[in-house]
Each structure stands twice: as C-alpha cells, then as structure tokens.
C-alpha atoms as a PDB file:
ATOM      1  CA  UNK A   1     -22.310  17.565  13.416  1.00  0.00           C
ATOM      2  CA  UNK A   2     -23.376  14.498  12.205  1.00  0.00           C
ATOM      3  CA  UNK A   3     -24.562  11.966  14.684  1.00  0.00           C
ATOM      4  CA  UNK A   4     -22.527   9.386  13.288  1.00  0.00           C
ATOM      5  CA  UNK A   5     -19.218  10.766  13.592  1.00  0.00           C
ATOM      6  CA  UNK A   6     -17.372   8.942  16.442  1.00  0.00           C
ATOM      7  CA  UNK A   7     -15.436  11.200  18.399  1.00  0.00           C
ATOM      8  CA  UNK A   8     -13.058  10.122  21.155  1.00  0.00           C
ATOM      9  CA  UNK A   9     -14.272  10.604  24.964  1.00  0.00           C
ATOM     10  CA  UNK A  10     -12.640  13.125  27.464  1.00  0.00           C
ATOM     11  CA  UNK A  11     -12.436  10.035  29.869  1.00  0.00           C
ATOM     12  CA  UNK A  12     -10.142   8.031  27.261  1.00  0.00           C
ATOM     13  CA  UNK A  13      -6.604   7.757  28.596  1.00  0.00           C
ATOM     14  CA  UNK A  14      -4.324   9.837  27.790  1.00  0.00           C
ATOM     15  CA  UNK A  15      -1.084   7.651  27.698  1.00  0.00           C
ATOM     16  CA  UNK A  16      -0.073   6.969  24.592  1.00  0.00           C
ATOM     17  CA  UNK A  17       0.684   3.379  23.815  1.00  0.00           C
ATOM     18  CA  UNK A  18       4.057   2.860  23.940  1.00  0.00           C
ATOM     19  CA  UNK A  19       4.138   3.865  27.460  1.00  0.00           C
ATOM     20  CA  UNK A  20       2.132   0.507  28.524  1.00  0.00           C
ATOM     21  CA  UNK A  21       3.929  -2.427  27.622  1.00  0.00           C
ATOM     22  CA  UNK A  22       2.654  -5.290  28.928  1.00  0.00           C
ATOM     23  CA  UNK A  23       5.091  -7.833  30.707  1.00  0.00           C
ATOM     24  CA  UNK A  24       4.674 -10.358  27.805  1.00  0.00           C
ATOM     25  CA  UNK A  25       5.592  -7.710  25.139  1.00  0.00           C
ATOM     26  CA  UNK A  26       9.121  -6.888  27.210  1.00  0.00           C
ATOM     27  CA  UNK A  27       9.714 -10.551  27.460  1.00  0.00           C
ATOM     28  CA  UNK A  28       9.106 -11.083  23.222  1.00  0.00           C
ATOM     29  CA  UNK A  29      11.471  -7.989  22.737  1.00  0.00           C
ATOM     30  CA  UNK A  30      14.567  -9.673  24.944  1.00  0.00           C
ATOM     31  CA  UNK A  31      14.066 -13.050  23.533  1.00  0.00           C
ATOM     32  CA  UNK A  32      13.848 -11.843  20.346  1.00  0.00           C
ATOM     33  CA  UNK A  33      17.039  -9.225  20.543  1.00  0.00           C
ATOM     34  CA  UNK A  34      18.473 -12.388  22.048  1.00  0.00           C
ATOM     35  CA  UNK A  35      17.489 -14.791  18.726  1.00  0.00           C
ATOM     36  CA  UNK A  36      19.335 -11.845  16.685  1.00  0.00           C
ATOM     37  CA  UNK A  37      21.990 -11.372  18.342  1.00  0.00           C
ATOM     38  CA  UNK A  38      22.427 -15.070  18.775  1.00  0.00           C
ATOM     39  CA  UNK A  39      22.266 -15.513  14.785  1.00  0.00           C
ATOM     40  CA  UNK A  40      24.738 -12.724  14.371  1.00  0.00           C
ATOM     41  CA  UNK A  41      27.401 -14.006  16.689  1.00  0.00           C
ATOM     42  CA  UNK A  42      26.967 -17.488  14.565  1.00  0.00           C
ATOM     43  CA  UNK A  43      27.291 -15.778  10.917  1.00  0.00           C
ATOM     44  CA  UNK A  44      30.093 -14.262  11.774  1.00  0.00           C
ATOM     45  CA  UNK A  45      31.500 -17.146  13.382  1.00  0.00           C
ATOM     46  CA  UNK A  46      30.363 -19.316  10.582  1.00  0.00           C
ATOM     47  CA  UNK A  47      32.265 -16.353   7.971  1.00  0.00           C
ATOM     48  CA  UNK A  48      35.331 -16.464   9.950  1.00  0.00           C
ATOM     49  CA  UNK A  49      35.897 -20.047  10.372  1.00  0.00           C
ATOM     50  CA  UNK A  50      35.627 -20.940   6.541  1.00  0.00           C
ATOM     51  CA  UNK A  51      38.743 -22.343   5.019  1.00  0.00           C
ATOM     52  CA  UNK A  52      39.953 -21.659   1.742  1.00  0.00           C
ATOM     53  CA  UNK A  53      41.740 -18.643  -0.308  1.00  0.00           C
ATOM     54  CA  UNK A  54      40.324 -15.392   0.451  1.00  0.00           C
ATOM     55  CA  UNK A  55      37.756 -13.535  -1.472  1.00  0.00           C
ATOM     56  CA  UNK A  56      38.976 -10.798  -4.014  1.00  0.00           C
ATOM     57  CA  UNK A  57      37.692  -7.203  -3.362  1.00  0.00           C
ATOM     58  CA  UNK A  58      35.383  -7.710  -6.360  1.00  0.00           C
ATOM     59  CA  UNK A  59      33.461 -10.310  -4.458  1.00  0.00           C
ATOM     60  CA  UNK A  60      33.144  -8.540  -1.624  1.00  0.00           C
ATOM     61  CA  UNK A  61      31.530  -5.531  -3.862  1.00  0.00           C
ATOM     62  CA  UNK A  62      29.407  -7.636  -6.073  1.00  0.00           C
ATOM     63  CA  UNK A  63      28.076  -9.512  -2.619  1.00  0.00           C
ATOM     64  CA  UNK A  64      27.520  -5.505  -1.426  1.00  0.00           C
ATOM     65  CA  UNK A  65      25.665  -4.548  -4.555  1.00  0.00           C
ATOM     66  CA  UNK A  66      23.558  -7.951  -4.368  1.00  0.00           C
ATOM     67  CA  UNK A  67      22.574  -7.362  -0.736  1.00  0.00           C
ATOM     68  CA  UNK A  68      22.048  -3.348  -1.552  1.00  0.00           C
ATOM     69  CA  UNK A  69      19.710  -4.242  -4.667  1.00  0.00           C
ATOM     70  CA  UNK A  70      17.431  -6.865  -2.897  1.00  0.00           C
ATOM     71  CA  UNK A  71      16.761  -4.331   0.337  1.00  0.00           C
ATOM     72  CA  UNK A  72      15.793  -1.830  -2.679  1.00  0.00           C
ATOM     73  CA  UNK A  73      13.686  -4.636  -4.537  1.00  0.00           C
ATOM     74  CA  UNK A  74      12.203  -4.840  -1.416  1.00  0.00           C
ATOM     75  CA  UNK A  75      11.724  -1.690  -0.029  1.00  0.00           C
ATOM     76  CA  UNK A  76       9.961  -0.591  -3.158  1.00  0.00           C
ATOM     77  CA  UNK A  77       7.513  -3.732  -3.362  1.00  0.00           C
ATOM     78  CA  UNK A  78       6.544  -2.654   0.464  1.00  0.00           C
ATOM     79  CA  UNK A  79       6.388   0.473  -0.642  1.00  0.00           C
ATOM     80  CA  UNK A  80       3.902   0.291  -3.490  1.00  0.00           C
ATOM     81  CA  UNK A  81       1.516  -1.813  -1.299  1.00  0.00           C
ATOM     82  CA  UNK A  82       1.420   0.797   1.242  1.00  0.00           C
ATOM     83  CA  UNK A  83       0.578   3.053  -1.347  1.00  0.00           C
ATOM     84  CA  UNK A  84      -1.888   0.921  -2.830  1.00  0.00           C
ATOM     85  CA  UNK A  85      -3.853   0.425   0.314  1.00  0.00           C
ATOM     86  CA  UNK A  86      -3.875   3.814   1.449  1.00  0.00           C
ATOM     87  CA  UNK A  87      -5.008   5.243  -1.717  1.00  0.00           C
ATOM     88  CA  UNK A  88      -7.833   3.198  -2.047  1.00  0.00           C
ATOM     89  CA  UNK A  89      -5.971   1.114  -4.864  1.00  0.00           C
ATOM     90  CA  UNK A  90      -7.123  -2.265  -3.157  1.00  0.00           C
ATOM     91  CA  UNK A  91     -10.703  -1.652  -2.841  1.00  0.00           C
ATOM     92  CA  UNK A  92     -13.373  -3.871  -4.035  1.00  0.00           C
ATOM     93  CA  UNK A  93     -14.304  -1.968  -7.795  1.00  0.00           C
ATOM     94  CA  UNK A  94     -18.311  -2.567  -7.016  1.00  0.00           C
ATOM     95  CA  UNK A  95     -20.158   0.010  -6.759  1.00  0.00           C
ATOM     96  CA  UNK A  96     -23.350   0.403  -4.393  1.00  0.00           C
ATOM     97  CA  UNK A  97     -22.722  -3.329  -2.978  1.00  0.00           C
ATOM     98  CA  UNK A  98     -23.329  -4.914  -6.139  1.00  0.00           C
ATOM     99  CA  UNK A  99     -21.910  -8.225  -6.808  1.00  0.00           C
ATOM    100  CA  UNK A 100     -20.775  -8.858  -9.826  1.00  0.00           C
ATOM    101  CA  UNK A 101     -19.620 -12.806 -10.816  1.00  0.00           C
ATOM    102  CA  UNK A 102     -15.984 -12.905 -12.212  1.00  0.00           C
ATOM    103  CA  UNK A 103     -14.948 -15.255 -14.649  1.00  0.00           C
ATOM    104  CA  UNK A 104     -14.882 -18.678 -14.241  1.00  0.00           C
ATOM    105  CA  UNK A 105     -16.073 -18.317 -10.503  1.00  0.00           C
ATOM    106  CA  UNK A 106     -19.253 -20.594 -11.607  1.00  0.00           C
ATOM    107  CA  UNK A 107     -21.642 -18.107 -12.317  1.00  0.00           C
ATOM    108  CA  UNK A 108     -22.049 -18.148 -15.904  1.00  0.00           C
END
C-alpha cells in the first residue's frame, strides 16, 4: 500500500451525518420552512385577490409551459456543470505546474 493513501481510522464515528444536527441547523430549517411557507400563503393571496376578467385556459397553459421550460433551462445548465466538474472538465489545462501567461494578462 502506498504510504500516502489516507485511509479512515477504526476510531472515526460511525454516525453518519445527518443524524447530528446541530441546534442552529434545526432552527435555519424552521425559519426557513417558515419564510416559504410564508411567501406561499402571500402568492396565493396576492393571485386570488387580483381584480379583473379572468385568464383564458390558454394563459394558464402558456404560463405552465413557461414555468416547465425555465426549471428545464435550468436543470440542464446545473446539470452540465456537475458534469463538468466531476469529469475533470474544469481543471487548470497546465501540465506539470507550468504557468503559462494568457492573453492580455500583461505578460507579453
């Protein structure tokens, strides 16, 4: 084995770490589930108290398709930089430590 493999310690704990939440971390979860469903109650409130004629069914499906395309947009963009980073995509491209000077950086 090589000596500088790390490997982990029988004396490590064994918990995993979801099982140790700290006070502090409870306390962000409820105030945060309470900020949510805070700004839920008021969109819908806000939605419900608007005044004027009522919107046609296509609005309501263009406003679903708009909503559905954006989490898509943006679940693919997240997506691809996961990707990126864990196959070595965002890596520095010199090799051995070299440095080389880009363009323009002032080292002409």
């Amino acid at each position: 084995m090589d000596k500088t493999t790390i490997e982990p310690s029988a004396t490590s704990n064994p918990e995993p770490d979801a099982a140790r939440w700290s006070f502090g971390t409870i306390v962000l979860v409820v105030v945060l589930f309470g900020i949510l469903i805070g700004a839920s109650w008021y969109a819908a409130y806000a939605w419900m108290s608007v005044d004027g004629p009522p919107m046609p069914a296509s609005g309501y499906i263009f406003m679903t398709l708009g909503v559905a395309l954006s989490l898509l947009v943006g679940f693919g963009l997240m997506g691809l930089i996961f990707y990126s980073s864990r196959h070595g995509y965002d890596e520095l491209g010199n090799d051995a430590g070299s440095h080389s000077a880009a363009p323009g950086d002032g080292h002409d």
